[in-house]
C-alpha atoms as a PDB file:
ATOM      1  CA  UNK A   1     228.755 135.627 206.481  1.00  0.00           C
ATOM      2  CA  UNK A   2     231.129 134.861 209.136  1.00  0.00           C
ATOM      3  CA  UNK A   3     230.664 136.846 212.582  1.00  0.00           C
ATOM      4  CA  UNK A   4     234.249 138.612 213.271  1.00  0.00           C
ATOM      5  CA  UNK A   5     235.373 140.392 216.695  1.00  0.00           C
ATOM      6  CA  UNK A   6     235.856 144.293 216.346  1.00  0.00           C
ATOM      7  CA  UNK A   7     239.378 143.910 216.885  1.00  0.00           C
ATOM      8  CA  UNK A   8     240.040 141.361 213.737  1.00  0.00           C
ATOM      9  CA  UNK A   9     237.472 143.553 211.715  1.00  0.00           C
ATOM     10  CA  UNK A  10     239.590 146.422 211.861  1.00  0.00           C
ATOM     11  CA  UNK A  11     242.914 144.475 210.791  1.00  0.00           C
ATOM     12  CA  UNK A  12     244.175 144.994 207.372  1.00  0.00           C
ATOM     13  CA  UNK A  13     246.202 143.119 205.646  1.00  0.00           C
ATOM     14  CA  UNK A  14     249.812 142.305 206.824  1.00  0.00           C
ATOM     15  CA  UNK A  15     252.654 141.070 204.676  1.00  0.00           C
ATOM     16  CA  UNK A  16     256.095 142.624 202.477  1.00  0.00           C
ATOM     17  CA  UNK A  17     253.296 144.947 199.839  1.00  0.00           C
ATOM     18  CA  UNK A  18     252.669 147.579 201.868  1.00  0.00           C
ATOM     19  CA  UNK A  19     256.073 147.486 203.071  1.00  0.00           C
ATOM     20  CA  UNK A  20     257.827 147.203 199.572  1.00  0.00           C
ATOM     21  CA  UNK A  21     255.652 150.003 198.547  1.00  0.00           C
ATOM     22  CA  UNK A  22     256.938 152.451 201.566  1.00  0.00           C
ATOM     23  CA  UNK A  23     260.364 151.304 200.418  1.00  0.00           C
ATOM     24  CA  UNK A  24     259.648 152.125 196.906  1.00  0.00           C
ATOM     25  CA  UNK A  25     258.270 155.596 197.435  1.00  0.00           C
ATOM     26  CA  UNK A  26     260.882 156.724 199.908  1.00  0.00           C
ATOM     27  CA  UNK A  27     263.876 155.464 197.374  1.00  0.00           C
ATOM     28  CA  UNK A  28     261.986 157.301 194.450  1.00  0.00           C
ATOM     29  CA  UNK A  29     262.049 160.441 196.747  1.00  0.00           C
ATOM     30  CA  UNK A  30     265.489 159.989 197.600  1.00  0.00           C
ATOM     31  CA  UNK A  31     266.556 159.401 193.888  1.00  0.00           C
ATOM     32  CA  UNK A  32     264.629 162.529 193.012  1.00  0.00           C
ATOM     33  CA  UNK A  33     266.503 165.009 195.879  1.00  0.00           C
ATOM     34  CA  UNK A  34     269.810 163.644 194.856  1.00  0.00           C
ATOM     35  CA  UNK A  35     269.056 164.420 190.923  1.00  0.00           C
ATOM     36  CA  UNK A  36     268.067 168.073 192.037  1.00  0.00           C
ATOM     37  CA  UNK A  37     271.017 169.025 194.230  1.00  0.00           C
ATOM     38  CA  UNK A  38     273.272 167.467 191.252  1.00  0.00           C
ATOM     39  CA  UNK A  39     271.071 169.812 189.413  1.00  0.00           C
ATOM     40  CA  UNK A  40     272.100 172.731 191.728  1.00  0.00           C
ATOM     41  CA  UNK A  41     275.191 171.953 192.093  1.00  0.00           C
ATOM     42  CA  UNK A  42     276.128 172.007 188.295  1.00  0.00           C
ATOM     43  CA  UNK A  43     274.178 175.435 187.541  1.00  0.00           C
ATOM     44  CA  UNK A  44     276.564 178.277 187.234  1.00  0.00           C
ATOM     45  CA  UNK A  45     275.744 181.052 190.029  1.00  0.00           C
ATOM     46  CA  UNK A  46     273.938 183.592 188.342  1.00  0.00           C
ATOM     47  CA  UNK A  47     274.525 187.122 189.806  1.00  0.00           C
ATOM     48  CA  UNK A  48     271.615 188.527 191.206  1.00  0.00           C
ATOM     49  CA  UNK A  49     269.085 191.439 189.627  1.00  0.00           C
ATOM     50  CA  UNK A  50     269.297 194.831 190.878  1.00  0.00           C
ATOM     51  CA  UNK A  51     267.171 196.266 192.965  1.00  0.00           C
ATOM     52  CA  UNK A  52     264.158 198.343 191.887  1.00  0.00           C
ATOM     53  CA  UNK A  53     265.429 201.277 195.063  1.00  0.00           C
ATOM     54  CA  UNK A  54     269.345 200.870 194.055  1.00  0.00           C
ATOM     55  CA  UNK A  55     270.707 204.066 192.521  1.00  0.00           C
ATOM     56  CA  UNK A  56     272.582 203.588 188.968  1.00  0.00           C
ATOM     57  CA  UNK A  57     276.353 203.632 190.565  1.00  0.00           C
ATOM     58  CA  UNK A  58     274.789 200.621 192.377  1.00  0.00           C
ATOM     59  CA  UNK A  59     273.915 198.881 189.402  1.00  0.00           C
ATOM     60  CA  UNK A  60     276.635 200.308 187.478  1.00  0.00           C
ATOM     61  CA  UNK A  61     279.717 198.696 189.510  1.00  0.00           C
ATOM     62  CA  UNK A  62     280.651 196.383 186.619  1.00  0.00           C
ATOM     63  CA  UNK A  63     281.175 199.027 184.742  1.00  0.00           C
ATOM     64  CA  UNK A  64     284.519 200.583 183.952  1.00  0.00           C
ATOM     65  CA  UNK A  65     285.299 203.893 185.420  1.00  0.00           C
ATOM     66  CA  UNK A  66     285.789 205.920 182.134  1.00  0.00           C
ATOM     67  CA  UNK A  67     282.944 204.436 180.714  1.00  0.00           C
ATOM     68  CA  UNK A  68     280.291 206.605 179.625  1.00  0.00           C
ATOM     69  CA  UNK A  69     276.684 206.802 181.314  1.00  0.00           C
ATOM     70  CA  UNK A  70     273.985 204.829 179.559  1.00  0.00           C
ATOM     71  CA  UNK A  71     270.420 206.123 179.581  1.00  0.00           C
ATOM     72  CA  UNK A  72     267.038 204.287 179.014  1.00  0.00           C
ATOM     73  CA  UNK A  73     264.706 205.683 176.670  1.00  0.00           C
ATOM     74  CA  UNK A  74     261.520 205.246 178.353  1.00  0.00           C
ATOM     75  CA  UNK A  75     259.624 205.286 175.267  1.00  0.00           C
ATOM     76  CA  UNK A  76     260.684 202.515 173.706  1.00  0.00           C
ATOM     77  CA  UNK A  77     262.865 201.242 176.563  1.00  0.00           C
ATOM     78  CA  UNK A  78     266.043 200.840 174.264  1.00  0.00           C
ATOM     79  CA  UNK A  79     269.580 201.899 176.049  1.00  0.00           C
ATOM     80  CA  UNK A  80     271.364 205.001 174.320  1.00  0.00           C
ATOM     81  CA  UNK A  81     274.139 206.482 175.165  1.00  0.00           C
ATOM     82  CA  UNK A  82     274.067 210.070 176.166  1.00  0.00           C
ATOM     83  CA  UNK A  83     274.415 212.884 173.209  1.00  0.00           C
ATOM     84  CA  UNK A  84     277.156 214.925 173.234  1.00  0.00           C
ATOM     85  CA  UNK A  85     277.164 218.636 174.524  1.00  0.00           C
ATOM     86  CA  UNK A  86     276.596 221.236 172.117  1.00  0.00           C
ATOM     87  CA  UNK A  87     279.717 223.343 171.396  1.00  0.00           C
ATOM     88  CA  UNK A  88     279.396 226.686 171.495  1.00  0.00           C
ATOM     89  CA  UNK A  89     281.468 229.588 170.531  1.00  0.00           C
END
């Protein structure tokens, strides 16, 4: 076995691989962020979910103003609308 310096020992290999590789990687990255902000960019904007702490007007403002309130069962957690007063004479 040949006897090499310490400074030669710890040289690795020069030469285009490791460069074409670092070339590679970063263009892959590159393609990759471009694809997701065309990705982004397409989406529609989605409005965001109310609040667990908002009050109902909050959540409510889509709403028309003559509309009537909507309640949430909390047993089965279906929306109903509210029942009608009782009449009486």
């Amino acid at each position: 076995m040949p006897k090499l310096d310490p400074e030669n020992a710890r040289q690795g290999r020069r030469g285009a691989p490791i460069l074409i590789i670092l070339i590679a990687a970063l263009s892959l990255a590159a393609i990759a962020f471009i694809g997701l902000g065309i990705y982004g960019w397409i989406l529609p904007d989605a409005p965001p979910p109310p609040t667990a702490g908002a009050s109902p007007a909050a959540n409510a403002s889509n709403a028309p103003a003559d509309a009537a309130p909507v309640t949430v069962s909390p047993d089965a957690g279906i929306q109903q609308a509210p029942a009608a007063p009782e009449k009486t004479n």
